[in-house]
N, C-alpha and C. Protein backbone atom coordinates (compact mmCIF):
# COMPACT_ATOMS: atom_id res chain seq x y z
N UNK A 1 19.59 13.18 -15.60
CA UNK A 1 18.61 13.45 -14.58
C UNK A 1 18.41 14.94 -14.39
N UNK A 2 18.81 15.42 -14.53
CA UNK A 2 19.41 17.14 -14.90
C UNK A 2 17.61 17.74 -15.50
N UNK A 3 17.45 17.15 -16.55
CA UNK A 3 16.36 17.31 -17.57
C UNK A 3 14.86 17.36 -16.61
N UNK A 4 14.72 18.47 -15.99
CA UNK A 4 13.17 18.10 -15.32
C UNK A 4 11.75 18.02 -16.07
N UNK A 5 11.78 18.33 -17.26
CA UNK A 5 10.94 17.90 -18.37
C UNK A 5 10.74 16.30 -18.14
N UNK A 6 11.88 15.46 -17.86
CA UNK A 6 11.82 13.80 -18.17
C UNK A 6 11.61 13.60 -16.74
N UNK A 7 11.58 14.48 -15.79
CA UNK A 7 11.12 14.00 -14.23
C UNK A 7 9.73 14.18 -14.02
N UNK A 8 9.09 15.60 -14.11
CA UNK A 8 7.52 16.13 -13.92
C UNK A 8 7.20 16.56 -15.39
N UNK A 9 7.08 16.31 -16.79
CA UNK A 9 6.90 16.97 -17.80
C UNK A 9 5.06 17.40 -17.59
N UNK A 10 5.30 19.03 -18.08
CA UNK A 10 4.14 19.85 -18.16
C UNK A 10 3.36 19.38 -18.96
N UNK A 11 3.87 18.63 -20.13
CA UNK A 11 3.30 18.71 -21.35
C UNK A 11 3.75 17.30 -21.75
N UNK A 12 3.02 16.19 -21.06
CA UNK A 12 3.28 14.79 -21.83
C UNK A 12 3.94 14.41 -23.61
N UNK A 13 3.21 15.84 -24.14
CA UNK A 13 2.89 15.30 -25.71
C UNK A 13 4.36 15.71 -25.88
N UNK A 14 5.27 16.86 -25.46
CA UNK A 14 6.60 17.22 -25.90
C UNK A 14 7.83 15.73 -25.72
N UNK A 15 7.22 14.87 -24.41
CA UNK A 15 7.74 13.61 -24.08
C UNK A 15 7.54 12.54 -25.46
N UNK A 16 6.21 12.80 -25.96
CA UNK A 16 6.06 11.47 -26.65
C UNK A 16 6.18 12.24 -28.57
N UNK A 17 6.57 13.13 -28.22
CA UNK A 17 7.02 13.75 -29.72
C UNK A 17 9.15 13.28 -29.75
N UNK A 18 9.32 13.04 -28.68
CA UNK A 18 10.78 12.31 -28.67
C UNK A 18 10.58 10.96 -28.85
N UNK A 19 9.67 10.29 -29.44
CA UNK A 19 9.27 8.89 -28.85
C UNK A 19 9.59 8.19 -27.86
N UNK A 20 9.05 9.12 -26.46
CA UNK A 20 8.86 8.50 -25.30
C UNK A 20 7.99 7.91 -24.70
N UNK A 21 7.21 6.95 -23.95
CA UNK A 21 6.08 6.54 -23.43
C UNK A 21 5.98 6.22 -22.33
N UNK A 22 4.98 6.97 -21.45
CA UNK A 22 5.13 6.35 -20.00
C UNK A 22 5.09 4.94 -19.80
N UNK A 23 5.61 4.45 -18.88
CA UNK A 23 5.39 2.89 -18.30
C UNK A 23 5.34 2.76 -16.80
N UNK A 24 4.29 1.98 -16.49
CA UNK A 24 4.28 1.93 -14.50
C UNK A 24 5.44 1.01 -14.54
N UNK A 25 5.66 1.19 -13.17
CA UNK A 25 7.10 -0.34 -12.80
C UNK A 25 6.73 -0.59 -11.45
N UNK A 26 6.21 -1.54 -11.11
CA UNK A 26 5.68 -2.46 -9.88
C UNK A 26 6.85 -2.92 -9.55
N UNK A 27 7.72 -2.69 -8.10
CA UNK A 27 8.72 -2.91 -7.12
C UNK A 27 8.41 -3.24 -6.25
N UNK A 28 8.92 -3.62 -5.37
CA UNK A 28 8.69 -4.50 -3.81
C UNK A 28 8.70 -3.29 -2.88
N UNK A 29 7.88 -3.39 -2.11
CA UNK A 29 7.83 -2.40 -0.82
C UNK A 29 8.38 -2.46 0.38
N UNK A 30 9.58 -1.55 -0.11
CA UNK A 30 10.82 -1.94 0.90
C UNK A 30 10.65 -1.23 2.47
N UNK A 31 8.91 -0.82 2.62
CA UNK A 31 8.68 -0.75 3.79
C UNK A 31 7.81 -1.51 4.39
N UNK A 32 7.83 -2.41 3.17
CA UNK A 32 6.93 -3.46 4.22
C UNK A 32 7.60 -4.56 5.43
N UNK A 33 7.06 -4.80 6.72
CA UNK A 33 8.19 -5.40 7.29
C UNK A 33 8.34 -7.14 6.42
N UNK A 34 9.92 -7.36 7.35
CA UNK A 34 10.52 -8.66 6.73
C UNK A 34 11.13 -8.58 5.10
N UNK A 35 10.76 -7.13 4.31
CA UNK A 35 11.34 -7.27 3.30
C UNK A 35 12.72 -7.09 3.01
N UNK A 36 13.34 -6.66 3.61
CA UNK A 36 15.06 -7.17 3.76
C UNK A 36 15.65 -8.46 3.58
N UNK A 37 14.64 -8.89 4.96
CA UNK A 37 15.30 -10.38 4.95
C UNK A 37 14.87 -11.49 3.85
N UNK A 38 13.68 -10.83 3.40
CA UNK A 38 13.60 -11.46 2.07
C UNK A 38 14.62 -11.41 0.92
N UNK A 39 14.81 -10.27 0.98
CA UNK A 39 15.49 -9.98 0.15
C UNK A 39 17.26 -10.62 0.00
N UNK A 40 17.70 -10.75 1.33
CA UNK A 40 18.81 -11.56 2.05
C UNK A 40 18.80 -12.61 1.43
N UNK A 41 17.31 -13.45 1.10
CA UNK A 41 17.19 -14.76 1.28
C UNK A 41 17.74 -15.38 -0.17
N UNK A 42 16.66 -14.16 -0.79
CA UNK A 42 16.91 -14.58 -2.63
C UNK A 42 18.47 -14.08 -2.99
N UNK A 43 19.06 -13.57 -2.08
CA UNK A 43 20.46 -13.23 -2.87
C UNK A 43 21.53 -14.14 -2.69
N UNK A 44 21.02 -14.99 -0.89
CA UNK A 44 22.23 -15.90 -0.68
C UNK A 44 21.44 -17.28 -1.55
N UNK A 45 20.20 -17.55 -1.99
CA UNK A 45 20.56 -18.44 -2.83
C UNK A 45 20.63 -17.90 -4.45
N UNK A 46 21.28 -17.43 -4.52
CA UNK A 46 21.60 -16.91 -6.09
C UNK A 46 23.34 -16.92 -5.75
N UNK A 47 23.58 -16.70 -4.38
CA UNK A 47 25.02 -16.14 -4.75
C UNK A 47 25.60 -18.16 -4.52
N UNK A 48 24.77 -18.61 -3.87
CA UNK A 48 24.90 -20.08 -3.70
C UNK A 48 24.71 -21.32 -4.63
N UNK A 49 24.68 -20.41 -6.01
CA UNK A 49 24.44 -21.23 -7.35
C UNK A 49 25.84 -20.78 -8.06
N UNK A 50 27.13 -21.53 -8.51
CA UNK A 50 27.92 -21.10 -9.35
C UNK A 50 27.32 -20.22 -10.56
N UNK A 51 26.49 -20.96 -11.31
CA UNK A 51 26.20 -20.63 -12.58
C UNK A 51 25.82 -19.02 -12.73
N UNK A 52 24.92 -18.75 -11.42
CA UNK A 52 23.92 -17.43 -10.87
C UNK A 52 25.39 -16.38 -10.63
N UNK A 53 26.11 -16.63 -9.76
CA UNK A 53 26.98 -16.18 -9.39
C UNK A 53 28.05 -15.65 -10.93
N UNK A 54 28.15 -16.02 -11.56
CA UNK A 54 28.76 -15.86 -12.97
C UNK A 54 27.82 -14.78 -13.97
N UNK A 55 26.83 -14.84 -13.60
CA UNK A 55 25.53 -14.05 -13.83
C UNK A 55 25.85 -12.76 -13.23
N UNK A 56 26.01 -12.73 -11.95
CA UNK A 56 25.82 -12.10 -11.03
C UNK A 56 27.20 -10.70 -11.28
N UNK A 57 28.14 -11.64 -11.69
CA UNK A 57 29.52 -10.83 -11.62
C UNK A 57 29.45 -9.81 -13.08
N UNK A 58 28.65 -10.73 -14.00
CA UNK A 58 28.69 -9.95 -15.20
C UNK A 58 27.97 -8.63 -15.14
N UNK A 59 26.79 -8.72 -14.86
CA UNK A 59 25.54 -8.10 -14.67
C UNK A 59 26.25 -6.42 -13.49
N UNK A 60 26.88 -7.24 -12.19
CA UNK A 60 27.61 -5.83 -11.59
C UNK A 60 28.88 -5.29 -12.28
N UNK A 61 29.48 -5.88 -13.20
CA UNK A 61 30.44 -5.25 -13.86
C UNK A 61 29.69 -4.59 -14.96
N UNK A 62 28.78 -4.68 -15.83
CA UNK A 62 28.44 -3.77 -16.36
C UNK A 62 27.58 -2.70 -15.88
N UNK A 63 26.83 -2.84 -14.82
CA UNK A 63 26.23 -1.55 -13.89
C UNK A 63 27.36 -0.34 -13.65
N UNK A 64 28.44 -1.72 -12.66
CA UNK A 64 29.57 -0.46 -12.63
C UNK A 64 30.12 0.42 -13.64
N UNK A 65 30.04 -0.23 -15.23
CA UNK A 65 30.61 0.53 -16.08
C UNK A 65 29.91 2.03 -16.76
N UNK A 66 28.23 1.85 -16.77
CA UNK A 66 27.31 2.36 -16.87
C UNK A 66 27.60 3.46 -15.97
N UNK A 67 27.67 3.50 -14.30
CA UNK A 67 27.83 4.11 -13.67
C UNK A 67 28.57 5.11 -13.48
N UNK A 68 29.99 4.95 -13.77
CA UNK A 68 31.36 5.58 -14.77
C UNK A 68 31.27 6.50 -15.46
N UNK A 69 30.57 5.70 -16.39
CA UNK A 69 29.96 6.95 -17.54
C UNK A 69 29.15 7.94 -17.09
N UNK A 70 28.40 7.74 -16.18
CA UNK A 70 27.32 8.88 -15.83
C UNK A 70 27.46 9.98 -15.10
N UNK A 71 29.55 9.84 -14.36
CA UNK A 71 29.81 10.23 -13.03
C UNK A 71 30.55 11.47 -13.77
């Protein structure tokens, strides 16, 4: 994250001479109201599925490991 070229780049083309390419990413608008508790909703039924939950453990153990590395 260091790299402010890959945050505001002056010069797109120096980005896509690394073969980089912009991409939009559409997220939830965590200021819209009630989106918390939405958000509450989909996690206690995910954490309320064994199978999801096994999902769930893998998926934060490798974030955490990712994270590790970056620290």
């Amino acid at each position: 994250m260091g790299d402010q070229t890959l945050q505001n780049p002056a010069n797109p083309s120096e980005l896509e001479a690394r073969g980089l390419r912009p991409v939009v990413l559409w997220v939830p608008d965590t200021r819209r109201p009630g989106c918390a508790d939405e958000f509450r909703r989909q996690l206690s039924l995910v954490e309320s599925e064994p199978d999801d939950r096994q999902t769930l453990d893998f998926i934060e153990a490798a974030a955490w490991s990712d994270l590790r590395r970056c620290s």
